[in-house]
N, C-alpha and C. Protein backbone atom coordinates (compact mmCIF):
# COMPACT_ATOMS: atom_id res chain seq x y z
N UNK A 1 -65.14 130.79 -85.48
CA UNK A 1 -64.69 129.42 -85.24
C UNK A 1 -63.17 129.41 -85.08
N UNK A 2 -62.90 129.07 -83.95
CA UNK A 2 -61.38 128.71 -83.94
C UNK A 2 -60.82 127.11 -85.11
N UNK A 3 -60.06 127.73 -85.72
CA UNK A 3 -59.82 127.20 -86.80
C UNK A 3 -58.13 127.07 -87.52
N UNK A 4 -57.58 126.33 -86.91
CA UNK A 4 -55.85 126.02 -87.25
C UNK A 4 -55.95 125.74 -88.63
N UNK A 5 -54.85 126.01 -89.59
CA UNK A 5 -54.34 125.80 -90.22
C UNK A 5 -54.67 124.64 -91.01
N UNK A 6 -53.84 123.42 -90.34
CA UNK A 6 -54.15 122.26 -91.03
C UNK A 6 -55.39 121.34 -91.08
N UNK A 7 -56.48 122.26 -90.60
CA UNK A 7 -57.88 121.65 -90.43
C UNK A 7 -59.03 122.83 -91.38
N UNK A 8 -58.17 123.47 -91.65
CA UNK A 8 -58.98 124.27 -92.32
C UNK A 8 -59.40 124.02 -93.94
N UNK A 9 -60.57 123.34 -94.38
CA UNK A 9 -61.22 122.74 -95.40
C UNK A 9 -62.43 123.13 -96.16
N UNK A 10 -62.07 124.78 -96.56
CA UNK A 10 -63.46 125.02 -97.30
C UNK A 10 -64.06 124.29 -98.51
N UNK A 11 -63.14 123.59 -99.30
CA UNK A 11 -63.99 122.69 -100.09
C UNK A 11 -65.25 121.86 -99.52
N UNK A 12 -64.99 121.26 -98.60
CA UNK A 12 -65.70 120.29 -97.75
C UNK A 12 -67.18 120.66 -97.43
N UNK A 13 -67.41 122.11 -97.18
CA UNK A 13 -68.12 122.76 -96.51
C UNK A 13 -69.68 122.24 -97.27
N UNK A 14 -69.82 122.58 -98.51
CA UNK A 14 -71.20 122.04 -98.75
C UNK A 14 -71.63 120.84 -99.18
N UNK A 15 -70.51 119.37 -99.20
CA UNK A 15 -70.86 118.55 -98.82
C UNK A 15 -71.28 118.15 -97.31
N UNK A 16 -70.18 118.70 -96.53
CA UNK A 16 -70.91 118.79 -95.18
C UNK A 16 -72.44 119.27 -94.74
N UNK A 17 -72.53 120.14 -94.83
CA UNK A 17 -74.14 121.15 -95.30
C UNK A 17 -75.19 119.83 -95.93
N UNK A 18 -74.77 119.44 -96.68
CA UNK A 18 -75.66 118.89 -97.26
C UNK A 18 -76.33 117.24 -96.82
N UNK A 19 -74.77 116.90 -96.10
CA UNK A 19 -74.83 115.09 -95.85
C UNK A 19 -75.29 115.66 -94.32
N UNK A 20 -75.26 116.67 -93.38
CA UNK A 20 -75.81 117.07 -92.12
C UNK A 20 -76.49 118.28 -92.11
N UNK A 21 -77.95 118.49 -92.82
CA UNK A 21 -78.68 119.52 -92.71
C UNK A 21 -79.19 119.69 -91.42
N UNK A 22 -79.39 119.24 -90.79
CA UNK A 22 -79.53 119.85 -89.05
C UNK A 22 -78.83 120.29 -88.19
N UNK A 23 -79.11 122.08 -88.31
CA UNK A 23 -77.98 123.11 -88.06
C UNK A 23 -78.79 123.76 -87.12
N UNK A 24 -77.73 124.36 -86.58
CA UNK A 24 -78.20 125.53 -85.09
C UNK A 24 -78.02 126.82 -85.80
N UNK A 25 -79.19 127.34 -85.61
CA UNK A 25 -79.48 128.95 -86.08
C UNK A 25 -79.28 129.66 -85.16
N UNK A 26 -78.14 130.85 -84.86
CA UNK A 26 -78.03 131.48 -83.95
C UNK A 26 -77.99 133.25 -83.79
N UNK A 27 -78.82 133.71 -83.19
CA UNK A 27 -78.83 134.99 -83.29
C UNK A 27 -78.72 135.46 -81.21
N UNK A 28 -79.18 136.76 -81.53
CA UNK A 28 -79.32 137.41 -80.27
C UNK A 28 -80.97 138.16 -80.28
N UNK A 29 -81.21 137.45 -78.74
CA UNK A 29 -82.46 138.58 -78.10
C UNK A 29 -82.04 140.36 -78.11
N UNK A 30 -82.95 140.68 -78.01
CA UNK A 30 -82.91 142.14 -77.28
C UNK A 30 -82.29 142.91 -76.36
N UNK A 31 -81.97 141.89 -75.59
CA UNK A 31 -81.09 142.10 -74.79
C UNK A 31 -79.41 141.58 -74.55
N UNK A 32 -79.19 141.65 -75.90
CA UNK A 32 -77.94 140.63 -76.35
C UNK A 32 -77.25 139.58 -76.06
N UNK A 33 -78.27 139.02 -75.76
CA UNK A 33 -77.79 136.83 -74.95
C UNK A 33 -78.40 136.33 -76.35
N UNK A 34 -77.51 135.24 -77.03
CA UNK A 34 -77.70 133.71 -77.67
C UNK A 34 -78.96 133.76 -77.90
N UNK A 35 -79.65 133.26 -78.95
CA UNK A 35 -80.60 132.52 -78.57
C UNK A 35 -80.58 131.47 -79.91
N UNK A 36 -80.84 130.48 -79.91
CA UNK A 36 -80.45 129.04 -80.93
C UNK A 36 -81.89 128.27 -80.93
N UNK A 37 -81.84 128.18 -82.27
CA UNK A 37 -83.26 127.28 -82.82
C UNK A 37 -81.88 125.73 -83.33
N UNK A 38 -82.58 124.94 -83.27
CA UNK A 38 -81.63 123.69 -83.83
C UNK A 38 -82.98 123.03 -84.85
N UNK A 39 -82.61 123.52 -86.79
CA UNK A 39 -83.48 122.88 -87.14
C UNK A 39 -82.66 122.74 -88.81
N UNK A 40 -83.67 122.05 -89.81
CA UNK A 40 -83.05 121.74 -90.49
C UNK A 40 -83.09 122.82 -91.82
N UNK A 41 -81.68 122.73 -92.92
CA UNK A 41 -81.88 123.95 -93.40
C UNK A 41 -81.38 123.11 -94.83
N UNK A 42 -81.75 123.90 -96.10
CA UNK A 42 -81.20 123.48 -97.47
C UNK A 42 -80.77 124.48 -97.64
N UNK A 43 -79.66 123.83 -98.42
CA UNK A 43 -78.50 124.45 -98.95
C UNK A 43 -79.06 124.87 -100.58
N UNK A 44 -78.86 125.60 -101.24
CA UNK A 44 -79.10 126.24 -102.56
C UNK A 44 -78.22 126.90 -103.22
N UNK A 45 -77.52 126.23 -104.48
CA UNK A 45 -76.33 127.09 -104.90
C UNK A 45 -76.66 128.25 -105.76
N UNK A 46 -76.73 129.65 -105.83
CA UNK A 46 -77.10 130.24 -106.78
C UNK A 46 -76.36 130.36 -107.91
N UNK A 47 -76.99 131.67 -109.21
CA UNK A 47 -76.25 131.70 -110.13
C UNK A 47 -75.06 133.03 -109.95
N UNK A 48 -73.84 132.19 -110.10
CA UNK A 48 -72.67 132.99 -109.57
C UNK A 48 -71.38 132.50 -108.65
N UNK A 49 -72.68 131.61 -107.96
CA UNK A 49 -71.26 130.97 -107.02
C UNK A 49 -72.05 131.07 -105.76
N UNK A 50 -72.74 131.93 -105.32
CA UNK A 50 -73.01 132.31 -104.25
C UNK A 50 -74.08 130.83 -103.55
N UNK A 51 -73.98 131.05 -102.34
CA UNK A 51 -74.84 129.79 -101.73
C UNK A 51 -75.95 130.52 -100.68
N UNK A 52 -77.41 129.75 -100.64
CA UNK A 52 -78.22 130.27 -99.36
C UNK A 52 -78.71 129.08 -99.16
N UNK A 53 -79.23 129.86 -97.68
CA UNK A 53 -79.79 128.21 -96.89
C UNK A 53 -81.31 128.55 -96.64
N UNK A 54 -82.50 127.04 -96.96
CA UNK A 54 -83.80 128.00 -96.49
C UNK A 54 -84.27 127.19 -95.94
N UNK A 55 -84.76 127.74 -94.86
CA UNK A 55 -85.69 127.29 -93.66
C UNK A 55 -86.75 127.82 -92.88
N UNK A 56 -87.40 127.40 -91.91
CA UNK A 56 -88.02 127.74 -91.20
C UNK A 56 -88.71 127.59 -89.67
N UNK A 57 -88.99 127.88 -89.13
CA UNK A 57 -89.64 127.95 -87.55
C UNK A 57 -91.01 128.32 -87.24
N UNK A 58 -91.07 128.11 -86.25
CA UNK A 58 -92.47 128.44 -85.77
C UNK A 58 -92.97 129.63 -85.82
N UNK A 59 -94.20 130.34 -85.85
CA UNK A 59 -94.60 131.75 -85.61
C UNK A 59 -94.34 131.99 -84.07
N UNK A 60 -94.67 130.88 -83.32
CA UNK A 60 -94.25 131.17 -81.61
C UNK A 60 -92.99 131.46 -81.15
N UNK A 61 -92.05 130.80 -81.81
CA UNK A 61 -90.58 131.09 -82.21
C UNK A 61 -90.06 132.64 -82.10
N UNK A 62 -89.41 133.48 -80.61
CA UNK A 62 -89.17 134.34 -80.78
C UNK A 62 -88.12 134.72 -81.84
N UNK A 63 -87.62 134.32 -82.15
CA UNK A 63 -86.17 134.15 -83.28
C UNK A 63 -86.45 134.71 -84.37
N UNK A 64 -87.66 134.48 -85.03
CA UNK A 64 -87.65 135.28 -86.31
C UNK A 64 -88.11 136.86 -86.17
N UNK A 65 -88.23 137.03 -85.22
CA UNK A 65 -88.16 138.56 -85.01
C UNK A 65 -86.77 138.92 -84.68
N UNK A 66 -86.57 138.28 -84.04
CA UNK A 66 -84.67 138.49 -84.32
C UNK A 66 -83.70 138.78 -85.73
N UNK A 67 -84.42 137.70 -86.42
CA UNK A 67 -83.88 137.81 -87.76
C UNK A 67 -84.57 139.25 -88.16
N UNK A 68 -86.18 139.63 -88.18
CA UNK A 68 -85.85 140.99 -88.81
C UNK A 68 -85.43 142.15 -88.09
N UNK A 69 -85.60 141.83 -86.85
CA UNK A 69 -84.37 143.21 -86.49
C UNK A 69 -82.81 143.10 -86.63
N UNK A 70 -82.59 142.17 -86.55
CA UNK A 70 -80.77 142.17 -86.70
C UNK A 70 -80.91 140.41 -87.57
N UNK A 71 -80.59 140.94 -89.32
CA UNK A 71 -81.32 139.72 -89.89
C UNK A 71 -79.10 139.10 -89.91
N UNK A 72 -78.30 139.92 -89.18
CA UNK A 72 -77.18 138.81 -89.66
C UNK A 72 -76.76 137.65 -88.62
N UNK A 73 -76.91 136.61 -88.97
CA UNK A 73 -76.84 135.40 -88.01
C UNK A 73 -76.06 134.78 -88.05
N UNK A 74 -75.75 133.37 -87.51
CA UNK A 74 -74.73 132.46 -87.40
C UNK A 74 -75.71 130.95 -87.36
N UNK A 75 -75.25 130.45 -88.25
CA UNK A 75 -75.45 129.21 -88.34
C UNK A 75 -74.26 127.47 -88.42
N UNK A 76 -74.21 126.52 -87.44
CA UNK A 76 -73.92 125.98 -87.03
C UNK A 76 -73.95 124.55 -87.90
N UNK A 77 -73.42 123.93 -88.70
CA UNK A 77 -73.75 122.71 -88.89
C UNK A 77 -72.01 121.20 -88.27
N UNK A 78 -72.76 120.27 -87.69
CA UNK A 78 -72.03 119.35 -87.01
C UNK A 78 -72.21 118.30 -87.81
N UNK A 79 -71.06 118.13 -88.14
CA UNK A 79 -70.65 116.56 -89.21
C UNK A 79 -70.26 115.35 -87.94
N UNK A 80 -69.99 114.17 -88.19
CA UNK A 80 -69.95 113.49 -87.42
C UNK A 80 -68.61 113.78 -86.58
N UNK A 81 -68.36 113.47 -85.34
CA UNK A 81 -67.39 113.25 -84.53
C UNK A 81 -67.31 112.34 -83.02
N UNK A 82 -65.93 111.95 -82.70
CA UNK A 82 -65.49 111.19 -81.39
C UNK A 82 -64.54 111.55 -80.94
N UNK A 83 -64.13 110.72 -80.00
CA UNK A 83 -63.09 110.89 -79.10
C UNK A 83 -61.84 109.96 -80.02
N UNK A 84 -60.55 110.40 -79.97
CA UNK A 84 -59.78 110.18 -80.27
C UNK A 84 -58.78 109.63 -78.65
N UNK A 85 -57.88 108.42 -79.00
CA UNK A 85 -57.36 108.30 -77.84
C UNK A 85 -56.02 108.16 -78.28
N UNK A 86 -55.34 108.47 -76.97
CA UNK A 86 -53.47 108.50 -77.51
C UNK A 86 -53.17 107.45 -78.13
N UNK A 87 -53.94 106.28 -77.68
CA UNK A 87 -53.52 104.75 -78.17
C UNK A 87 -52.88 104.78 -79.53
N UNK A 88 -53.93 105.30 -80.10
CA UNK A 88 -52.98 105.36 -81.70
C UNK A 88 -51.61 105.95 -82.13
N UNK A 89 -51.11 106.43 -81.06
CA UNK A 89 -49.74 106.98 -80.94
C UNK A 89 -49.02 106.00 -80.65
N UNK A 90 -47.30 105.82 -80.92
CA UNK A 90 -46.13 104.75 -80.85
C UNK A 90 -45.99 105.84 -79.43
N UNK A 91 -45.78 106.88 -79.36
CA UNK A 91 -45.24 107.85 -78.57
C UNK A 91 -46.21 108.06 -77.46
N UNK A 92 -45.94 107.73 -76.00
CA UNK A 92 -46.99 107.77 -74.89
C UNK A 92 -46.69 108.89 -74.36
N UNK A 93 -46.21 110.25 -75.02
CA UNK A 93 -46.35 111.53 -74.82
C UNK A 93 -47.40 111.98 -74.92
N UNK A 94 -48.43 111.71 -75.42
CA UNK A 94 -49.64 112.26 -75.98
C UNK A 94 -51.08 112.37 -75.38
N UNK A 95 -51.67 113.05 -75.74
CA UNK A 95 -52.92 113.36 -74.71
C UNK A 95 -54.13 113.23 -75.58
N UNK A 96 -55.58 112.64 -74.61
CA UNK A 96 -56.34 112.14 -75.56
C UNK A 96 -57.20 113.65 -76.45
N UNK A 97 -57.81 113.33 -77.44
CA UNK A 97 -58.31 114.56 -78.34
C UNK A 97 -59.78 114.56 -78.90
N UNK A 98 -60.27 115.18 -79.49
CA UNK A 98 -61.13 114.78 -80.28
C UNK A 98 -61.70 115.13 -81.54
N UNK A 99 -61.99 114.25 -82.59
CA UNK A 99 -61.71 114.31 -83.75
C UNK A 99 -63.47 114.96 -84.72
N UNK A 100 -63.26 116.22 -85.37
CA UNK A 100 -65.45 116.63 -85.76
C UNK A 100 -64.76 116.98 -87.23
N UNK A 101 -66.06 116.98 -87.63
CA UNK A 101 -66.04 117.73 -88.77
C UNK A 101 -67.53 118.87 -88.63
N UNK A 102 -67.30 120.62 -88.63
CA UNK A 102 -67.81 121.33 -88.41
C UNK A 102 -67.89 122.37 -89.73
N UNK A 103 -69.22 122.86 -90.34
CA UNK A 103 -68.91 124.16 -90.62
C UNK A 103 -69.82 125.38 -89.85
N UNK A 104 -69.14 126.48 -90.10
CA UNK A 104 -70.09 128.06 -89.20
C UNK A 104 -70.35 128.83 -90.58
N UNK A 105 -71.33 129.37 -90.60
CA UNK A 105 -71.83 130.37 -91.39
C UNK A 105 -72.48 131.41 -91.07
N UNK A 106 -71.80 132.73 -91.58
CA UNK A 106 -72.20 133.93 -91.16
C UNK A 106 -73.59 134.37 -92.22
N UNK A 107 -74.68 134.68 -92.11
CA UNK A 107 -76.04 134.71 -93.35
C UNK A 107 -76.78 136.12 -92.51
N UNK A 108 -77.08 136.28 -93.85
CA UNK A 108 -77.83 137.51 -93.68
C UNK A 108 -79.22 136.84 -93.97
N UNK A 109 -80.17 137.04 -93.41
CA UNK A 109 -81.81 136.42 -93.42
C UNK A 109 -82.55 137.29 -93.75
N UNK A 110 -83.66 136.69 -94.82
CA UNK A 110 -84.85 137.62 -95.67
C UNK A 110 -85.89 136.94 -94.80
N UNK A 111 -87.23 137.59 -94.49
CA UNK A 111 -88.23 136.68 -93.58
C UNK A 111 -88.99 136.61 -95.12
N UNK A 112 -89.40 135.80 -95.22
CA UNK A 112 -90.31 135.28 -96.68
C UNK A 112 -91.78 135.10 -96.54
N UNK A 113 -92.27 136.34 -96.99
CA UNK A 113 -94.36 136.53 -96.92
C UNK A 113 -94.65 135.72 -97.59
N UNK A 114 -96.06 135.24 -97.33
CA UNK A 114 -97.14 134.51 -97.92
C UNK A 114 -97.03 132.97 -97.80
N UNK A 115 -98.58 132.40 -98.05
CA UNK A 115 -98.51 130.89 -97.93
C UNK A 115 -97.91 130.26 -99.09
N UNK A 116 -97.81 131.09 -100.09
CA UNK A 116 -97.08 130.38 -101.37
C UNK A 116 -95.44 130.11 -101.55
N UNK A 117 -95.23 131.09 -100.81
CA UNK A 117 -93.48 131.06 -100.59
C UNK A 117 -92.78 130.33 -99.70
N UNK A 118 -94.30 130.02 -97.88
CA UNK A 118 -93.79 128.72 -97.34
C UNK A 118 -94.25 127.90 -98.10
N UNK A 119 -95.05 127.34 -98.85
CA UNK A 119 -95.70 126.41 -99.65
C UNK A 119 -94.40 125.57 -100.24
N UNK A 120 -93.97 126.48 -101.20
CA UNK A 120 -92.67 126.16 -101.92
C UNK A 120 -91.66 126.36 -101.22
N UNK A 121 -90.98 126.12 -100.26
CA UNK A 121 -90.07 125.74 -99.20
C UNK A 121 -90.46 124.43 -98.79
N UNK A 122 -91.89 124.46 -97.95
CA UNK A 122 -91.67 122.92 -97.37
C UNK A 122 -92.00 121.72 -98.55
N UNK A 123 -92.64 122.47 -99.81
CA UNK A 123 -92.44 121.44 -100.93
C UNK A 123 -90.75 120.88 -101.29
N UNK A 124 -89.99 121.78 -101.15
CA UNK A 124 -88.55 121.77 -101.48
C UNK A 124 -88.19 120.83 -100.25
N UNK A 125 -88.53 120.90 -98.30
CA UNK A 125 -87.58 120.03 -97.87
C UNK A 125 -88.41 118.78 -97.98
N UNK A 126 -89.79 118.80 -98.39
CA UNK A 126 -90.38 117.58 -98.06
C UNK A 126 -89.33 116.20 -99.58
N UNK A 127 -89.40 117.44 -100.70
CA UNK A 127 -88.65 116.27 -101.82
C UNK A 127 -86.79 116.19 -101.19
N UNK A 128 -86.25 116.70 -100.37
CA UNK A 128 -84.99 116.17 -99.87
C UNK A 128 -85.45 115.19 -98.69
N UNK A 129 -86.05 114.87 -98.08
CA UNK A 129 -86.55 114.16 -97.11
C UNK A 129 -87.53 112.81 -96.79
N UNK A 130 -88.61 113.55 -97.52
CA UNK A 130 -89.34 111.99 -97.64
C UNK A 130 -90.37 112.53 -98.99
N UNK A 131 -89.54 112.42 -100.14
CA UNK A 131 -90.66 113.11 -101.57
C UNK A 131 -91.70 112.26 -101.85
N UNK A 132 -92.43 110.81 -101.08
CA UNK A 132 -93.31 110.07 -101.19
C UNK A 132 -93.99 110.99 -100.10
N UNK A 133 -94.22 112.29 -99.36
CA UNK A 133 -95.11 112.84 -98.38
C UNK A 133 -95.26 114.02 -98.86
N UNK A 134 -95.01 113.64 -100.37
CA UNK A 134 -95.54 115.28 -101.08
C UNK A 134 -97.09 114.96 -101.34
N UNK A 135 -97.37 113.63 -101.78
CA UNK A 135 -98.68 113.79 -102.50
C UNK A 135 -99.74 113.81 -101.34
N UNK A 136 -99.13 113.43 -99.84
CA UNK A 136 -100.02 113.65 -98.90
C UNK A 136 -100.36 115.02 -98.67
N UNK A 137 -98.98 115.30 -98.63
CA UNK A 137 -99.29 117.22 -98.57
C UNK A 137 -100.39 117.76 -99.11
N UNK A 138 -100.12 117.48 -100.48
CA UNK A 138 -100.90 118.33 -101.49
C UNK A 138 -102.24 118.10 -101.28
N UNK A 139 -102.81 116.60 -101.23
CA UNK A 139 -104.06 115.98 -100.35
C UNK A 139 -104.97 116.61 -99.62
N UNK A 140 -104.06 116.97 -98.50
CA UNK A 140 -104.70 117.58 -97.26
C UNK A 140 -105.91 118.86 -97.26
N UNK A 141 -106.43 118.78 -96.25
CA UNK A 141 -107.81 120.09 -96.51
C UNK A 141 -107.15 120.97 -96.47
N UNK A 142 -107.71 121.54 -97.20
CA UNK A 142 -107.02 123.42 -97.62
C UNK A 142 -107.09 124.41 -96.71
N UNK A 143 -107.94 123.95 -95.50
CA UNK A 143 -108.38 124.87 -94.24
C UNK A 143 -106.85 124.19 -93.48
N UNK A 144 -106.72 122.99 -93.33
CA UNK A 144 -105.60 122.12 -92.62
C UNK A 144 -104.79 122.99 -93.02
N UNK A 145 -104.08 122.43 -94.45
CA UNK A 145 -102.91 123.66 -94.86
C UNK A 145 -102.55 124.98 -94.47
N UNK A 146 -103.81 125.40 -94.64
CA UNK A 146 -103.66 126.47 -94.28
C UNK A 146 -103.18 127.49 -92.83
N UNK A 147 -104.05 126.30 -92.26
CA UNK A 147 -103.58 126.30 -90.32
C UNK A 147 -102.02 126.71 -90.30
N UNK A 148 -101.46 125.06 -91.03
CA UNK A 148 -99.79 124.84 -90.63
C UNK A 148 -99.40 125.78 -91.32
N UNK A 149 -99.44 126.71 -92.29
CA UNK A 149 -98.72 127.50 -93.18
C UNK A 149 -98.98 128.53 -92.25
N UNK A 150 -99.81 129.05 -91.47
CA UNK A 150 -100.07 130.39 -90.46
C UNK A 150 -99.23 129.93 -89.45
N UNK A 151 -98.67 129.00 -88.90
CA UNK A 151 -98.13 128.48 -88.03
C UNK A 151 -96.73 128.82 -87.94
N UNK A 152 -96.02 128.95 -89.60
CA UNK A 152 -94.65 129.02 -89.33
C UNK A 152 -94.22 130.13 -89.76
N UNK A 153 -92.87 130.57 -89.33
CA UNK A 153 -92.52 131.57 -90.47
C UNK A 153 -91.23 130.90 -91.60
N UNK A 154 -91.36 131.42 -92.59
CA UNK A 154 -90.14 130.58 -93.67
C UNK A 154 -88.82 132.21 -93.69
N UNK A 155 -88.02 131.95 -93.75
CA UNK A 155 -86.58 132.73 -94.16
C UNK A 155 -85.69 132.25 -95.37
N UNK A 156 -84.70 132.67 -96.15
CA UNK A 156 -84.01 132.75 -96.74
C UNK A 156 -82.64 133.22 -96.15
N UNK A 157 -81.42 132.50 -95.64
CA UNK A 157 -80.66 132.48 -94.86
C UNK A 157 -79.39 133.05 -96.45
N UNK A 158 -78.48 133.72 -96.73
CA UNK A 158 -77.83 134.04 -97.41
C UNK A 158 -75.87 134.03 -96.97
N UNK A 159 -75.53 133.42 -97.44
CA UNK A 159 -74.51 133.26 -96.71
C UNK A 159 -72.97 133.86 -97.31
N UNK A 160 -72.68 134.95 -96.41
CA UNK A 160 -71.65 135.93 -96.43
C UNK A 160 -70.73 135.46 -96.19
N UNK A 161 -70.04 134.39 -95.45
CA UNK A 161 -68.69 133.97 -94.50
C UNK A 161 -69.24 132.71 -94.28
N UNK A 162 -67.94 131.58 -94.86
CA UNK A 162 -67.97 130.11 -94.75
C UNK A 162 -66.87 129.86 -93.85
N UNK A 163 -66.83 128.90 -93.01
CA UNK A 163 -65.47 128.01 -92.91
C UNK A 163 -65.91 126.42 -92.43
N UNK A 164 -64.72 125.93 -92.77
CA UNK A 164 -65.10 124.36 -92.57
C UNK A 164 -64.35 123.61 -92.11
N UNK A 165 -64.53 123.26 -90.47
CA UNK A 165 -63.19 122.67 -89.54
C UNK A 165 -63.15 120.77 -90.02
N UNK A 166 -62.27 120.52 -90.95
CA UNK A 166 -61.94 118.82 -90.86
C UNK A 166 -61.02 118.53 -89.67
N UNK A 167 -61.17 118.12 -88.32
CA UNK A 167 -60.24 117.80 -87.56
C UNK A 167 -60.09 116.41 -87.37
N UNK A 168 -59.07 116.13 -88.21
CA UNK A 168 -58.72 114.26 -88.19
C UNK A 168 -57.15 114.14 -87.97
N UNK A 169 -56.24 114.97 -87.25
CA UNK A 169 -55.35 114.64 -86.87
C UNK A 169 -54.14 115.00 -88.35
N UNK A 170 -54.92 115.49 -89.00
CA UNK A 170 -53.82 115.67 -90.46
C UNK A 170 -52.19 116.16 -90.09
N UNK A 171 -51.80 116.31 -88.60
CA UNK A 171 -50.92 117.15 -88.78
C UNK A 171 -49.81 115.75 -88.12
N UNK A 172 -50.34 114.55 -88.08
CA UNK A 172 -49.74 113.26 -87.59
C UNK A 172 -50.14 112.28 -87.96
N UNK A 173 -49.37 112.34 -89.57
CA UNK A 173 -49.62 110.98 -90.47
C UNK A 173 -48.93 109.62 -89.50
N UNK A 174 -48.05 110.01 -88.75
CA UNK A 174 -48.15 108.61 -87.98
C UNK A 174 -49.28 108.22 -87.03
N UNK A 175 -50.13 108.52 -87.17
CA UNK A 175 -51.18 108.10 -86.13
C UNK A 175 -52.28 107.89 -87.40
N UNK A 176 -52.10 108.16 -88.85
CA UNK A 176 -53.40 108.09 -89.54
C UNK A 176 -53.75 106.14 -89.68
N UNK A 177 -52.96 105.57 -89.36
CA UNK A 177 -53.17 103.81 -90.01
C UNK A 177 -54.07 103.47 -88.85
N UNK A 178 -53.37 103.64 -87.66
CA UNK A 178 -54.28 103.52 -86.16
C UNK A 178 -55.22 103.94 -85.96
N UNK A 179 -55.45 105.28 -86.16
CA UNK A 179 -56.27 106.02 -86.04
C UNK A 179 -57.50 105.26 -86.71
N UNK A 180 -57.36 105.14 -88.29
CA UNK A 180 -58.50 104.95 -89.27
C UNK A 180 -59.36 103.34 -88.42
N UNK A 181 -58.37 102.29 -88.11
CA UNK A 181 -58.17 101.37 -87.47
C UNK A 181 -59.31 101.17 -86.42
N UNK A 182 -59.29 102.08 -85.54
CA UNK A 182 -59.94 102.12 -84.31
C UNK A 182 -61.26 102.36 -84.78
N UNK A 183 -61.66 104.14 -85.70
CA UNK A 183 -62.84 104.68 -86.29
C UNK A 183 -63.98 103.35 -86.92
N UNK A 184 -62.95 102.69 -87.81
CA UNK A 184 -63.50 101.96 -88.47
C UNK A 184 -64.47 100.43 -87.48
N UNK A 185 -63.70 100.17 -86.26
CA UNK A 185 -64.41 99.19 -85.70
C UNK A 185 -65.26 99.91 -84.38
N UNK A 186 -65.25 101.42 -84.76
CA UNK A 186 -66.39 101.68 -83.67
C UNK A 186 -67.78 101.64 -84.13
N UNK A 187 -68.61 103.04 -83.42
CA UNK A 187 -69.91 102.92 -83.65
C UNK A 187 -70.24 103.86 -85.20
N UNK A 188 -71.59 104.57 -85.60
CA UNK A 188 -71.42 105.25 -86.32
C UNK A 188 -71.26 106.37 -86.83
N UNK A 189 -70.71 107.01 -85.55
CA UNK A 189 -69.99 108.32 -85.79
C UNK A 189 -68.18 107.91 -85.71
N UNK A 190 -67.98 107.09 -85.44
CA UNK A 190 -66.54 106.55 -85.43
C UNK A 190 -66.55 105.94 -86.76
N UNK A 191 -67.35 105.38 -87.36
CA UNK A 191 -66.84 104.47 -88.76
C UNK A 191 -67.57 105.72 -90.20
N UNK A 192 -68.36 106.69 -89.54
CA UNK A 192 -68.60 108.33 -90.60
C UNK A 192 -66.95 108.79 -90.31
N UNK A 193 -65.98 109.21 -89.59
CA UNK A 193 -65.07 109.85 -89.62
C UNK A 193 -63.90 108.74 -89.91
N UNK A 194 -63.82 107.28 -90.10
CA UNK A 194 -63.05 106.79 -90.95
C UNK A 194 -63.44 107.03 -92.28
N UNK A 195 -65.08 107.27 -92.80
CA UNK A 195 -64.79 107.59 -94.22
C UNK A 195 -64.30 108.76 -94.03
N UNK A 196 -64.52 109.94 -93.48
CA UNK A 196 -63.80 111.55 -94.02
C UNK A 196 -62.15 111.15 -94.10
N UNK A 197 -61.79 110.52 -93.30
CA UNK A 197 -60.24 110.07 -93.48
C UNK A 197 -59.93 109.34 -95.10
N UNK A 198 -60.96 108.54 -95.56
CA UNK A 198 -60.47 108.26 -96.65
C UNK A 198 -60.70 109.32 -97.64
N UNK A 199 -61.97 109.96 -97.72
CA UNK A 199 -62.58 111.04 -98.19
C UNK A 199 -61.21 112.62 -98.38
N UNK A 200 -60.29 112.51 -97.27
CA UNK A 200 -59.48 113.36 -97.43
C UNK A 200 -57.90 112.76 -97.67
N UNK A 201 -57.78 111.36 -98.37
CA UNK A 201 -56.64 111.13 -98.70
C UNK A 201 -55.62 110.43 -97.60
N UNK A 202 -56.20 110.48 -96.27
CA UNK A 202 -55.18 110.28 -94.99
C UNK A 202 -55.12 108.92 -94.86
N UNK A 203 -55.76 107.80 -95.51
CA UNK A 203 -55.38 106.61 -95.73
C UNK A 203 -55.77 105.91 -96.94
């Protein structure tokens, strides 16, 4: 991640992660081109400090064979962002910009056997998501279950290398009053990045 100085915010990083779990998983084919799943992942702090992310994909999904041949990946998560315009500048030197909040993560991936281990994964995102569609889960015919659990594969994403881009203009407190100004009477990715502005002190 290209990443300056005054935007550089690893604290931020697993609130970010957490308030935008729908991240791009990125590895390489066989033939070393990209290839990106865009899905959703939990964050898990272990004991130590250390953090992993767990998720999963389809069995049709060439990707998780990716992960076990070359299990180190890159994962993508996008916090809200817009366009920034010079307007908020006194100074009509200025050129228009635009304002995200991003983190990248470098993870090493475990592919995770059995229906009990996806079991307890999608039990885990179903209670971050909608925990009133657990008791349907559990409900369901055991042949059903069983289908969707052959269906996917689950991973354990482990994460080696954090960074976390806040880009809100920090490096031109004269533009932060305007700036917040504008965010605040847009839509809702413009009035999400007036809170990170308050969230980081800039007004």
């Amino acid at each position: 991640m290209y990443l300056p100085r005054q935007f550089d915010q690893p604290a931020q990083a697993t609130a970010l992660m957490r308030e935008h779990p729908f991240a791009s998983l990125v590895t390489t084919d066989d033939g070393g081109f990209p290839c990106v799943t865009h899905l959703p992942l939990r964050l898990e702090a272990l004991p130590g400090g250390a953090l992993r992310l767990l998720g999963h994909c389809a069995r049709a999904n060439p990707q998780w064979g990716h992960l076990l041949q070359r299990p180190l990946a890159l994962v993508s998560f996008m916090g809200p962002h817009a366009y920034m315009s010079p307007k908020v500048y006194a100074d009509l030197q200025r050129v228009p910009t635009w304002s995200y909040v991003a983190v990248q993560a470098q993870v090493r991936a475990r592919v995770l056997e059995g229906a009990a281990a996806k079991d307890a994964l999608l039990k885990q995102l179903i209670a971050d998501h909608e925990p009133a569609y657990a008791d349907q889960w559990r409900a369901l015919p055991e042949d059903y279950t069983e289908k969707m659990l052959k269906a996917i594969v689950a991973f354990e994403l482990d994460i080696k290398d954090l960074q976390c881009a806040v880009k809100l203009n920090q490096h031109r407190p004269e533009s932060h009053a305007a700036m917040y100004q504008a965010y605040r009477a847009g839509g809702a990715n413009e009035q999400a990045l007036a809170d990170w502005m308050q969230r980081m002190g800039l007004v």
